[in-house]
C-alpha atoms as a PDB file:
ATOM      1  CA  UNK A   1     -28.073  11.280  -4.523  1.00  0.00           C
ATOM      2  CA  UNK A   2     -25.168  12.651  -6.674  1.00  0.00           C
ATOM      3  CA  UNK A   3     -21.880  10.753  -6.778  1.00  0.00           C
ATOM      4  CA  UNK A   4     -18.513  11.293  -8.554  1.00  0.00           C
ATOM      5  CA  UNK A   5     -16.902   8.166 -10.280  1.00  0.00           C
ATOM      6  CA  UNK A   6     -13.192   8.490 -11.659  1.00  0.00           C
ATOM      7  CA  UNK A   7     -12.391   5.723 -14.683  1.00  0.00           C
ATOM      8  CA  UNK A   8      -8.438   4.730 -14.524  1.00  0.00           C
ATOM      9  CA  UNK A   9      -8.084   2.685 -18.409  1.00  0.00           C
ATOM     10  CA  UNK A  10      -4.679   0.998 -19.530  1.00  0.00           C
ATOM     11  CA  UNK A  11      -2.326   3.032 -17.704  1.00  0.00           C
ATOM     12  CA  UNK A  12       0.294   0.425 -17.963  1.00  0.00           C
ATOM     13  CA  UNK A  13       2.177   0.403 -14.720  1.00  0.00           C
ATOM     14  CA  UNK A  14       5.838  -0.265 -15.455  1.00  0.00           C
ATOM     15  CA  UNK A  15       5.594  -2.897 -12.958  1.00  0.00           C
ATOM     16  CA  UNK A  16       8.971  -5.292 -12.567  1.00  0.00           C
ATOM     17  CA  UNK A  17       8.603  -9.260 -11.616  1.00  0.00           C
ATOM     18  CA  UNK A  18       9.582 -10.891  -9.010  1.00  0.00           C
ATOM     19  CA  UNK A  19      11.915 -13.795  -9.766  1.00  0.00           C
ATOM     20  CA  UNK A  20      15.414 -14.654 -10.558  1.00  0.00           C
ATOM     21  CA  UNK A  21      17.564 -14.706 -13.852  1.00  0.00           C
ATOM     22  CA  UNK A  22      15.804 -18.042 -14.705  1.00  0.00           C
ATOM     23  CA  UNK A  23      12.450 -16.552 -14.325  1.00  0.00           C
ATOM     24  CA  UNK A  24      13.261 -13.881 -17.088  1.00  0.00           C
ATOM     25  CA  UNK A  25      14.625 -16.031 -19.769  1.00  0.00           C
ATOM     26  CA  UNK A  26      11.661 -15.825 -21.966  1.00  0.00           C
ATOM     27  CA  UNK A  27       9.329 -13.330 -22.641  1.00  0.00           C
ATOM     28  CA  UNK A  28       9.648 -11.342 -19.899  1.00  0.00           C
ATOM     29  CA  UNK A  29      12.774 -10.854 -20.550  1.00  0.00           C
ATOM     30  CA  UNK A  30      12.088  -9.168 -24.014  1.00  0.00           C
ATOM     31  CA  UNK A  31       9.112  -7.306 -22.571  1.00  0.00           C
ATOM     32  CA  UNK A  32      11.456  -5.703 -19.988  1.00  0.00           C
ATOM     33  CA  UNK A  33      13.970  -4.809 -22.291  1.00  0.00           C
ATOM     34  CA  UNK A  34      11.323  -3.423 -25.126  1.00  0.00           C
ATOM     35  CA  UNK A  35       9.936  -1.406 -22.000  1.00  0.00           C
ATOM     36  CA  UNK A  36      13.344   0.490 -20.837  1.00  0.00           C
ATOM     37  CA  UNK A  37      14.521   0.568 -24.427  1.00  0.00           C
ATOM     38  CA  UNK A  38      11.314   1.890 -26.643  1.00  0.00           C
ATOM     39  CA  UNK A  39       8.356   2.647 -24.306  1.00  0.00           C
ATOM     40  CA  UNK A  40       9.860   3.988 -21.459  1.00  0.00           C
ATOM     41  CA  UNK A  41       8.951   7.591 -23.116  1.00  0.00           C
ATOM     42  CA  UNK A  42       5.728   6.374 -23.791  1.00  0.00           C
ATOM     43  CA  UNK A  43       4.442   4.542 -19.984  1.00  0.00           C
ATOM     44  CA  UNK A  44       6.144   7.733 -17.785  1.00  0.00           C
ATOM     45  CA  UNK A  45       6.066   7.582 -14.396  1.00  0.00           C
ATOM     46  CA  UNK A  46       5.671  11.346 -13.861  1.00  0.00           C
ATOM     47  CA  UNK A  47       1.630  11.071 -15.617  1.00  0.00           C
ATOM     48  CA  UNK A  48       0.968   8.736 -13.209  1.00  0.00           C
ATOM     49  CA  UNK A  49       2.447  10.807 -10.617  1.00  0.00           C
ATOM     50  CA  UNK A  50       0.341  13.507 -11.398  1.00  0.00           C
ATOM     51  CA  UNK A  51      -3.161  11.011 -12.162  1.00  0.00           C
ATOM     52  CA  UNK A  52      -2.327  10.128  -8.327  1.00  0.00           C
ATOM     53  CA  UNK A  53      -2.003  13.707  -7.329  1.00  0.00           C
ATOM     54  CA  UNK A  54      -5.006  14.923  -9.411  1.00  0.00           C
ATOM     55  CA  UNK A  55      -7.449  11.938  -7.754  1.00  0.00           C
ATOM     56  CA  UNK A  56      -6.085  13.169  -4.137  1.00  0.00           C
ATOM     57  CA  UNK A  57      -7.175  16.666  -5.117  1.00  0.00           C
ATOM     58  CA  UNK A  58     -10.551  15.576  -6.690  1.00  0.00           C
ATOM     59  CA  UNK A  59     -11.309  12.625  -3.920  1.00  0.00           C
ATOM     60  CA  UNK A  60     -13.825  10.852  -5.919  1.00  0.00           C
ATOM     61  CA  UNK A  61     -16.299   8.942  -4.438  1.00  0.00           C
ATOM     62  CA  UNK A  62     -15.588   5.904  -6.904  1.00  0.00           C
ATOM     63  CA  UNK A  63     -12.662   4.635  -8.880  1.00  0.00           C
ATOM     64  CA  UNK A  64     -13.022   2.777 -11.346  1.00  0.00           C
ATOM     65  CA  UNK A  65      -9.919   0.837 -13.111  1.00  0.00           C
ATOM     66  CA  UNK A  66     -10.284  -1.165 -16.283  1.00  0.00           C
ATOM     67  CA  UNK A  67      -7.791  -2.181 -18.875  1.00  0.00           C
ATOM     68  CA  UNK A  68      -4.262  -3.169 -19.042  1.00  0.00           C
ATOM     69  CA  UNK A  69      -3.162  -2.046 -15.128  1.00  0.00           C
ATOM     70  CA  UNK A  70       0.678  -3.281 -15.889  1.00  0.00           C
ATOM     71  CA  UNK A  71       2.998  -3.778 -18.983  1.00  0.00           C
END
């Protein structure tokens, strides 16, 4: 029996805490501001987009996600 697997590695969702003010006075602050300053252009939204799009046209039978998941 044949199955298709799709591996997801270290796509480093841009993902933004929850919290107040207080809760980003430390390094989550910097991370944040590193993120929309420097590696916005590298972590795009748009190739995840179109990873999402792609695995909706492919349906895999299996997805498989290792790595980093969010910045």
């Amino acid at each position: 029996m044949a199955f298709s697997v799709a591996h997801l590695s270290d796509f480093h969702w841009p993902a933004v805490p929850e919290g107040g003010v207080l809760d980003f006075a430390n390094k989550r602050l910097l991370g944040m501001v590193n993120l929309r300053l420097r590696r916005r252009r590298i972590h795009r939204m748009t190739v995840l987009d179109a990873l999402l799009d792609k695995l909706a046209e492919v349906k895999p039978d299996h997805l498989a996600v290792t790595g980093d998941l969010a910045n």
